[in-house]
Protein backbone atom coordinates (compact mmCIF):
# COMPACT_ATOMS: atom_id res chain seq x y z
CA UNK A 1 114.23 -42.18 82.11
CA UNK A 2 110.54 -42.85 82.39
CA UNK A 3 108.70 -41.91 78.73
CA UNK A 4 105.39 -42.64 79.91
CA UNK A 5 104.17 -39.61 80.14
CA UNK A 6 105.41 -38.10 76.83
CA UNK A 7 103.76 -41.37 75.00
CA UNK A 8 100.39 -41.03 76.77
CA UNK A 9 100.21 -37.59 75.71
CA UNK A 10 101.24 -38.05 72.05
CA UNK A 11 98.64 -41.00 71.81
CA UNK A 12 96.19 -38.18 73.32
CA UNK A 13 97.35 -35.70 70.74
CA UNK A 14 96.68 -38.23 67.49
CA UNK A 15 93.71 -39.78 69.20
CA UNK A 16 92.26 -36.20 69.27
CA UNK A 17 93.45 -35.12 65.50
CA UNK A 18 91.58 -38.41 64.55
CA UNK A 19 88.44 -37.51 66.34
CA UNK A 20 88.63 -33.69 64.92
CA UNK A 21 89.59 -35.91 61.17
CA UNK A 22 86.43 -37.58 61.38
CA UNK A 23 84.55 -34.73 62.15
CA UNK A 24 85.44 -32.85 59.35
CA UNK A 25 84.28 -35.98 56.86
CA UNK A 26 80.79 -35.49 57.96
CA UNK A 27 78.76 -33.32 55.96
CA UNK A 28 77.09 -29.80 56.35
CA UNK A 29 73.42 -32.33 56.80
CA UNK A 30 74.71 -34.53 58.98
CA UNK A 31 75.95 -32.33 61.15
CA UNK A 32 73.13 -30.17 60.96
CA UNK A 33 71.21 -33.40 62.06
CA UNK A 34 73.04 -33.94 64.93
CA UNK A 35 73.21 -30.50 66.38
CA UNK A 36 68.91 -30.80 65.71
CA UNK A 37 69.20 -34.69 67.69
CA UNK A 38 70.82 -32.59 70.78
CA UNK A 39 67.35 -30.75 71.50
CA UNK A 40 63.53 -30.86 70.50
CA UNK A 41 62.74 -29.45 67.64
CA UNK A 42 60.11 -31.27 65.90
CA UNK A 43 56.44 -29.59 65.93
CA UNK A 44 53.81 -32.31 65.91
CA UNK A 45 50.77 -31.18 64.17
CA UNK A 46 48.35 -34.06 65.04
CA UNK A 47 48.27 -34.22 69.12
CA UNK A 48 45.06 -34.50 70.85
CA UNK A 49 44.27 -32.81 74.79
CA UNK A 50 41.29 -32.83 76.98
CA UNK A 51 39.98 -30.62 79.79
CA UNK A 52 38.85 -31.67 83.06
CA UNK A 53 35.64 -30.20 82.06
CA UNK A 54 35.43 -31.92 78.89
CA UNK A 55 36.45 -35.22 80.39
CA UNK A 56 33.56 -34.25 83.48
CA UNK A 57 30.85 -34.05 80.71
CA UNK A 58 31.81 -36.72 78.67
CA UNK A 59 32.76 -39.68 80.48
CA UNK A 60 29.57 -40.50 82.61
CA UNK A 61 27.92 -40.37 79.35
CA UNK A 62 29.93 -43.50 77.66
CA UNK A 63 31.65 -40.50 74.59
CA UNK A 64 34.98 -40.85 76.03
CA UNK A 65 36.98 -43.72 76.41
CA UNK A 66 40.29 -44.83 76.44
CA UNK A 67 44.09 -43.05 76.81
CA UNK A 68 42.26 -39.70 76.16
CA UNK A 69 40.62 -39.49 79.35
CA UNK A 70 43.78 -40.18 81.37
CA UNK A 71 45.55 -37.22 79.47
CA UNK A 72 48.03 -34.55 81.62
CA UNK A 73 50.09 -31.99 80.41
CA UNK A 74 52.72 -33.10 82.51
CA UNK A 75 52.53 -36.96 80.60
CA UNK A 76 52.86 -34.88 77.26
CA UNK A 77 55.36 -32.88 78.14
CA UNK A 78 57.30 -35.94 79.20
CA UNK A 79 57.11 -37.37 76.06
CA UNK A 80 57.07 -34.82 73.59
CA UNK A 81 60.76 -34.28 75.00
CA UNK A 82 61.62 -38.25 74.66
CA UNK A 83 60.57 -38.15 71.00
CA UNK A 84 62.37 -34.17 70.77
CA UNK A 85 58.94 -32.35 69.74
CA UNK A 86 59.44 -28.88 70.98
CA UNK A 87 56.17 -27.76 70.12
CA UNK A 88 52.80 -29.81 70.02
CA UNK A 89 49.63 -27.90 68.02
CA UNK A 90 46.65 -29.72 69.90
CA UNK A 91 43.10 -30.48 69.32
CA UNK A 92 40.34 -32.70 70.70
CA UNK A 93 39.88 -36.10 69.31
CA UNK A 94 36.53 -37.42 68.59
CA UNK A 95 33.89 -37.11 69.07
CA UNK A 96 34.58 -33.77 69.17
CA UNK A 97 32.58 -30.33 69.81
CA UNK A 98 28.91 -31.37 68.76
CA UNK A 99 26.65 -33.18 71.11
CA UNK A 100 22.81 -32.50 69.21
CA UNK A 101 22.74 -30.09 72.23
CA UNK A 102 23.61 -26.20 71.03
CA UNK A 103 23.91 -24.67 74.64
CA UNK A 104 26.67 -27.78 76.17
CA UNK A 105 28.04 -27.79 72.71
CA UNK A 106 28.83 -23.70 72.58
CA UNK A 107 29.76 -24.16 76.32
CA UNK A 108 32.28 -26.93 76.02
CA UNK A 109 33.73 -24.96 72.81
CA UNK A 110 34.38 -22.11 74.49
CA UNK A 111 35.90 -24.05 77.64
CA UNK A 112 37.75 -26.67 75.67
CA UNK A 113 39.53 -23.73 73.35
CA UNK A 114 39.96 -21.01 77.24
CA UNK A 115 41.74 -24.23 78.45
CA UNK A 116 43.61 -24.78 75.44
CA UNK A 117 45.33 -21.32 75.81
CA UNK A 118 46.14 -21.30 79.23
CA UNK A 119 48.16 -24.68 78.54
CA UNK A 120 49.90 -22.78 75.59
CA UNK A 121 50.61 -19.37 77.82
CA UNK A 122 51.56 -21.67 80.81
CA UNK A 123 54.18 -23.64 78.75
CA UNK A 124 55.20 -21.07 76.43
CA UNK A 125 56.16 -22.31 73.23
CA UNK A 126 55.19 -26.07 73.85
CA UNK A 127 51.75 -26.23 72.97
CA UNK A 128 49.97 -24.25 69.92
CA UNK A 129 45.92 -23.80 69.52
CA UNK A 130 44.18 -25.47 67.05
CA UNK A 131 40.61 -23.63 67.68
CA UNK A 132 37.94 -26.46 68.65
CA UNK A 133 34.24 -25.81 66.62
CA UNK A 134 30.90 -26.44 67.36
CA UNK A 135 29.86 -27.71 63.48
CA UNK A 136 27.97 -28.11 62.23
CA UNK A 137 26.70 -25.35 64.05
CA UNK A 138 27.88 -22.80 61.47
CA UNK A 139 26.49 -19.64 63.64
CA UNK A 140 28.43 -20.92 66.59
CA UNK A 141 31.33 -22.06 64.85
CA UNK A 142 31.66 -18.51 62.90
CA UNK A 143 31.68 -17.07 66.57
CA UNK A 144 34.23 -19.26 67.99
CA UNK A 145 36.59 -18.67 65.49
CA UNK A 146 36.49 -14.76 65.67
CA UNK A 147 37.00 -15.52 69.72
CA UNK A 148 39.95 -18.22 68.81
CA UNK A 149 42.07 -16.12 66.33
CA UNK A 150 41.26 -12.90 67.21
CA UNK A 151 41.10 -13.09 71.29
CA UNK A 152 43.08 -16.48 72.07
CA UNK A 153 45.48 -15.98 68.88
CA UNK A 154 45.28 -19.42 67.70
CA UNK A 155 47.40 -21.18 65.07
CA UNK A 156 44.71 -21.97 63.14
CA UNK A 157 40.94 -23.97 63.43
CA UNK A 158 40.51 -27.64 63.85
CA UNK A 159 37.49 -29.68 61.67
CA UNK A 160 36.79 -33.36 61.47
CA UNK A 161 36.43 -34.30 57.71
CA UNK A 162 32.36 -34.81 57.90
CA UNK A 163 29.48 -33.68 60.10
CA UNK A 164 26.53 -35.78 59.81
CA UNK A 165 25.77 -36.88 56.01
CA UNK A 166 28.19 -34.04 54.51
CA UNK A 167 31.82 -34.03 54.08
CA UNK A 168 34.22 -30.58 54.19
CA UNK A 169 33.69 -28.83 51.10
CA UNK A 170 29.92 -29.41 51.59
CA UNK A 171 27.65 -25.70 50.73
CA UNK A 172 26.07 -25.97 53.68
CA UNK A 173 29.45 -25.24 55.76
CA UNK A 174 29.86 -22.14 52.96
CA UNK A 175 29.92 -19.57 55.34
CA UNK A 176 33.14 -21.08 57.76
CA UNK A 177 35.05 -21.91 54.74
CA UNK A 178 34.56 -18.02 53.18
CA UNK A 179 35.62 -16.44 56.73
CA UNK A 180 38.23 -18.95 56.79
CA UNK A 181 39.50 -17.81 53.50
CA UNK A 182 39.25 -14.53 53.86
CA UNK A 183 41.65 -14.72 57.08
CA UNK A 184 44.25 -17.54 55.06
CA UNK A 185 43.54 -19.58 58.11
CA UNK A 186 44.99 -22.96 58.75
CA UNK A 187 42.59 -25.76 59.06
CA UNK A 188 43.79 -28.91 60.41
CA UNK A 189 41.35 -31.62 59.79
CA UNK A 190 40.74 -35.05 61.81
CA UNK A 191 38.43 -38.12 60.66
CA UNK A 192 35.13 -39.27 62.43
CA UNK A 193 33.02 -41.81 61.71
CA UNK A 194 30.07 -40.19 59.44
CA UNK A 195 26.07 -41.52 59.62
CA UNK A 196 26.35 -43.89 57.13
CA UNK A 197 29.60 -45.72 58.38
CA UNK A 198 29.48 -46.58 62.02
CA UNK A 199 30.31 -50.02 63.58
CA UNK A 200 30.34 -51.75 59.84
CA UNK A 201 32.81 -54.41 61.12
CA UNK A 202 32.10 -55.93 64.54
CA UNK A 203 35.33 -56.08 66.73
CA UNK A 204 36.56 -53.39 64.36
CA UNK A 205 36.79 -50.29 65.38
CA UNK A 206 35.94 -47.38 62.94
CA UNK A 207 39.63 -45.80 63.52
CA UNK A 208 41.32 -48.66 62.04
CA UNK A 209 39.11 -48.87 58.88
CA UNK A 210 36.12 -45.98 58.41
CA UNK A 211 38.85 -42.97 59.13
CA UNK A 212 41.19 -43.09 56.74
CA UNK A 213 37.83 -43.59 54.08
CA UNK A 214 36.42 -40.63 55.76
CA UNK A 215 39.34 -38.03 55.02
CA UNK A 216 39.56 -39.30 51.72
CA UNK A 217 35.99 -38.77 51.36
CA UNK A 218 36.69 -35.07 52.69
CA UNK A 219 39.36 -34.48 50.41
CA UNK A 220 37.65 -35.40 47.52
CA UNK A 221 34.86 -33.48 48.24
CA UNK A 222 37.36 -30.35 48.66
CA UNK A 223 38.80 -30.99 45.18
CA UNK A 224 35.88 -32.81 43.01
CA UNK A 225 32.83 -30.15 44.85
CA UNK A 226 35.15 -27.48 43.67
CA UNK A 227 35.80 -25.78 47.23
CA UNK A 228 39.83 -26.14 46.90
CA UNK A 229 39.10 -23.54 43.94
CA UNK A 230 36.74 -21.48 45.33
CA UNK A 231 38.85 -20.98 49.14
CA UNK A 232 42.50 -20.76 47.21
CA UNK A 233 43.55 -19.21 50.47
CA UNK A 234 43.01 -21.84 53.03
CA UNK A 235 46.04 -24.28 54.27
CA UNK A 236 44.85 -27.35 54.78
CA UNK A 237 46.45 -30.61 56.90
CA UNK A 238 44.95 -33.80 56.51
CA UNK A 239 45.89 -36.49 58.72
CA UNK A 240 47.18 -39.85 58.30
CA UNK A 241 49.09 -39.44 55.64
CA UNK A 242 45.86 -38.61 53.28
CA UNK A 243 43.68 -42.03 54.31
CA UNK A 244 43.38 -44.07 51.42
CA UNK A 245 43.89 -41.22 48.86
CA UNK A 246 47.59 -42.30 48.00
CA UNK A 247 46.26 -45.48 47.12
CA UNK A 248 43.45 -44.28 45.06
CA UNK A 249 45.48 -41.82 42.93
CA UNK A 250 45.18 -43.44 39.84
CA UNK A 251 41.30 -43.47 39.80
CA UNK A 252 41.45 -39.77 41.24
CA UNK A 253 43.39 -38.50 38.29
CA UNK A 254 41.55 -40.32 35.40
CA UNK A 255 38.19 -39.26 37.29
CA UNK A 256 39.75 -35.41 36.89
CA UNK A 257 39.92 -36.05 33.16
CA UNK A 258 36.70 -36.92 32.28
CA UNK A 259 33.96 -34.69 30.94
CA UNK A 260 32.60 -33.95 33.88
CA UNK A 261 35.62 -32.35 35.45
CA UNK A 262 38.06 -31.90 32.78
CA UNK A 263 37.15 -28.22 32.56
CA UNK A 264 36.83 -27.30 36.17
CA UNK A 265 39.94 -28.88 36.92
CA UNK A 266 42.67 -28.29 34.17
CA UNK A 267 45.31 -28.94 36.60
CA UNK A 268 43.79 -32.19 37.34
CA UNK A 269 43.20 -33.82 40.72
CA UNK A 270 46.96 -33.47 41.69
CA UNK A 271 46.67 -29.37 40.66
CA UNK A 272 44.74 -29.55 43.77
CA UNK A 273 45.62 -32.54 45.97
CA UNK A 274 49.55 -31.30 46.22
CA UNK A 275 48.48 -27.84 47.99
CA UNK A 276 47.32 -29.51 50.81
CA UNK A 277 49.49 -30.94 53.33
CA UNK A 278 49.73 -34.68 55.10
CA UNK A 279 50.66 -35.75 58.29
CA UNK A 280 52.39 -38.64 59.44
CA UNK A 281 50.26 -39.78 62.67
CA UNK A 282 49.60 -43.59 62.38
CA UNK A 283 51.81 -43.62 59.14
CA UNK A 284 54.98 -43.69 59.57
CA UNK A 285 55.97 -46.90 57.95
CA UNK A 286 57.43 -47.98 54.46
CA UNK A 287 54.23 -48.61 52.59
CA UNK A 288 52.38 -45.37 53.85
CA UNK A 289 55.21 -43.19 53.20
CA UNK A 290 56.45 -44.43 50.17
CA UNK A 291 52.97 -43.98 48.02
CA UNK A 292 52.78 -40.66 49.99
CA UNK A 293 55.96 -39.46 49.00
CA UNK A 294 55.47 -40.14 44.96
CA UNK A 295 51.60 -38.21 45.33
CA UNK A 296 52.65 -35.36 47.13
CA UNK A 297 55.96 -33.15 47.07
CA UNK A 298 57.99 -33.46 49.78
CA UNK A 299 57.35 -29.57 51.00
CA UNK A 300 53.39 -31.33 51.70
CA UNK A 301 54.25 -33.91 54.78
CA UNK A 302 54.25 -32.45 58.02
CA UNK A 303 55.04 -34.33 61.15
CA UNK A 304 51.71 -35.73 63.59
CA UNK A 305 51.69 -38.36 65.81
CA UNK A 306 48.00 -39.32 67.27
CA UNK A 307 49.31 -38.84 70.72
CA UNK A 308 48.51 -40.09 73.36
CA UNK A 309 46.97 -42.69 71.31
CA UNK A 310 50.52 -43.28 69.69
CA UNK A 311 53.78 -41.96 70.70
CA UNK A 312 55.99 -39.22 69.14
CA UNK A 313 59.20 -41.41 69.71
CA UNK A 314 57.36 -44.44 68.04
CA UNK A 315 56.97 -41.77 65.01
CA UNK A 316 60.64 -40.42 64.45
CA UNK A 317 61.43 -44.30 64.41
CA UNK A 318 59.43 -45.00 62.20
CA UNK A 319 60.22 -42.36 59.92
CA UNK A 320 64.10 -42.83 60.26
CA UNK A 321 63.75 -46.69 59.47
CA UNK A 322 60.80 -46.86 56.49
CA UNK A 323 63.78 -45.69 54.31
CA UNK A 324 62.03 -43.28 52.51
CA UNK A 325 63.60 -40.19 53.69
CA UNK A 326 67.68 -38.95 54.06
CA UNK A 327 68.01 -36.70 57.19
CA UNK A 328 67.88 -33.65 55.35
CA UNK A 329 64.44 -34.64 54.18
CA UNK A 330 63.40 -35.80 57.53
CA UNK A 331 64.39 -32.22 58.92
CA UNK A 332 62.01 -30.60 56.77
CA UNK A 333 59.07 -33.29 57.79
CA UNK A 334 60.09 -32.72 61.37
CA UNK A 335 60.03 -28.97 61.30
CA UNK A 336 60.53 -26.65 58.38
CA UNK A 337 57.82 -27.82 56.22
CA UNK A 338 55.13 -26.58 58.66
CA UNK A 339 56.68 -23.48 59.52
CA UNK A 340 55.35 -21.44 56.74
CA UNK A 341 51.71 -22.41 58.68
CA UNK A 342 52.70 -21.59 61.81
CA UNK A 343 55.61 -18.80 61.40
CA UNK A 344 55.87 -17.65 65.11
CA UNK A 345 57.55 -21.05 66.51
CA UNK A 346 60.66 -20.32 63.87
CA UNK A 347 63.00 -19.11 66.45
């Protein structure tokens, strides 16, 4: 008699009870992480778009250079779903909304953020609003974000870290911060190079060196100027994992103790420095993470990318092999942590 048969299928039948074995050793965050892995999920914080009329106005003038003027939707789309972002919250890069010219700059606002909109309402659920400003037009801006929450129901408002000679946190940009608080907006905030600290370093440009100083700058204004006090109700995202704060922690805290803050701040620097949250756009390597991570809770990192100047794949590598995070820990960075910004992409 031939027992093929009835051997092939018992060595299908224990093959399969091993498989379903193995299965059950994996735990309740691993295979949470794997049924995540099947389908984007991730929501990228720090992605940058242009419109054709942007580009248009722009480009002839030398102000835009680079990846960002080759930008599509399509192209993002693409690879948003190669690096599993499901949803990308997107802003202009620098330099931005202000051109020393009220009139183009109110114009190319209003554009930028209408264009901006349609994208999100034309790919449902792929790409959030982060409304584009005018500052340090503070008229204009005040205007433009009535028209971007209210009318274009935007996620939240997007500010580079200085304008000029003055950082965030500045009085003179008083009047956007208390409308801003008074809605418990989200402000996601992006460095430029400020007056005093353009093309230091020839061959250098100021992204690699000038940025991160410039959102440290901003956040110390926030905390040192007092504003994180005085707008409690603001959420915050700085990018690049916080500049060169992490870094600088040491002389941030014993600068908090001193006479001249002591009082105002008797939480110290970190009281105020923990509320906001980081992203992980340019970042996303062991020595960036790692002096992030013991700064900030965990709750504070949020997932960015810089695209299309970097790529979100080149991102969730990077954060999987700087060995800084278990999955369960890069689930949150990936997704929940932001969530309580941006509620409506929970489902």
């Amino acid at each position: 008699m031939d027992t093929q048969p009835c051997c092939s299928s018992r060595r299908t039948f224990l093959a399969g009870l091993a498989t379903l074995g193995a299965g059950a050793l994996l735990s309740k965050d691993q295979l949470a992480a794997q049924t995540q892995a099947a389908a984007p999920h991730r929501i990228d914080v720090h992605a940058h778009f242009v419109s054709p009329a942007y580009v248009a106005a722009l480009k002839p003038k030398g102000l835009l250079q680079g990846r960002i003027t080759e930008w599509t939707a399509n192209d993002m789309l693409e690879e948003m779903d190669k690096g599993g972002v499901a949803t990308s919250l997107i802003s202009v890069s620098p330099p931005g909304m202000w051109f020393e010219d009220v009139g183009l700059s109110r114009r190319l606002s209003r554009e930028v953020n209408d264009y901006a909109a349609r994208l999100a309402s034309d790919h449902r659920g792929r790409f959030g609003v982060f409304v584009n400003m005018p500052m340090p037009d503070v008229e204009s801006s005040l205007k433009e974000i009535e028209y971007g929450l209210d009318t274009l129901k935007a996620d939240g408002v997007a500010l580079f870290t200085s304008y000029g000679d003055k950082w965030l946190g500045d009085p003179a940009f008083a009047p956007v911060f208390e409308e801003l608080n008074r809605r418990k907006a989200v402000i996601y905030t992006h460095p430029i190079s400020a007056a005093c600290c353009r093309n230091i370093e020839p061959g250098i440009g100021d992204g690699n060196i000038e940025w991160g100083t410039d959102t440290t700058r901003a956040i110390a204004r926030m905390v040192f100027g007092g504003a994180a006090a005085r707008y409690p109700d603001i959420r915050m995202i700085f990018s690049h994992a916080g500049g060169t704060m992490p870094f600088l922690i040491e002389r941030f805290v014993n600068l908090a103790k001193g006479p001249q803050y002591a009082k105002q701040l008797p939480q110290g620097f970190l009281g105020a420095a923990t509320k906001f949250y980081y992203d992980t756009a340019q970042t996303s390597n062991p020595a960036a993470m790692s002096a992030l991570r013991k700064v900030v809770p965990l709750s504070q990192i949020v997932f960015g990318t810089d695209y299309p100047y970097r790529t979100q794949d080149e991102h969730v590598k990077g954060l999987k092999e700087c060995g800084v995070f278990n999955p369960k820990e890069l689930q949150a960075i990936d997704r929940e942590n932001v969530l309580p910004l941006v509620p409506r992409y929970k489902s």
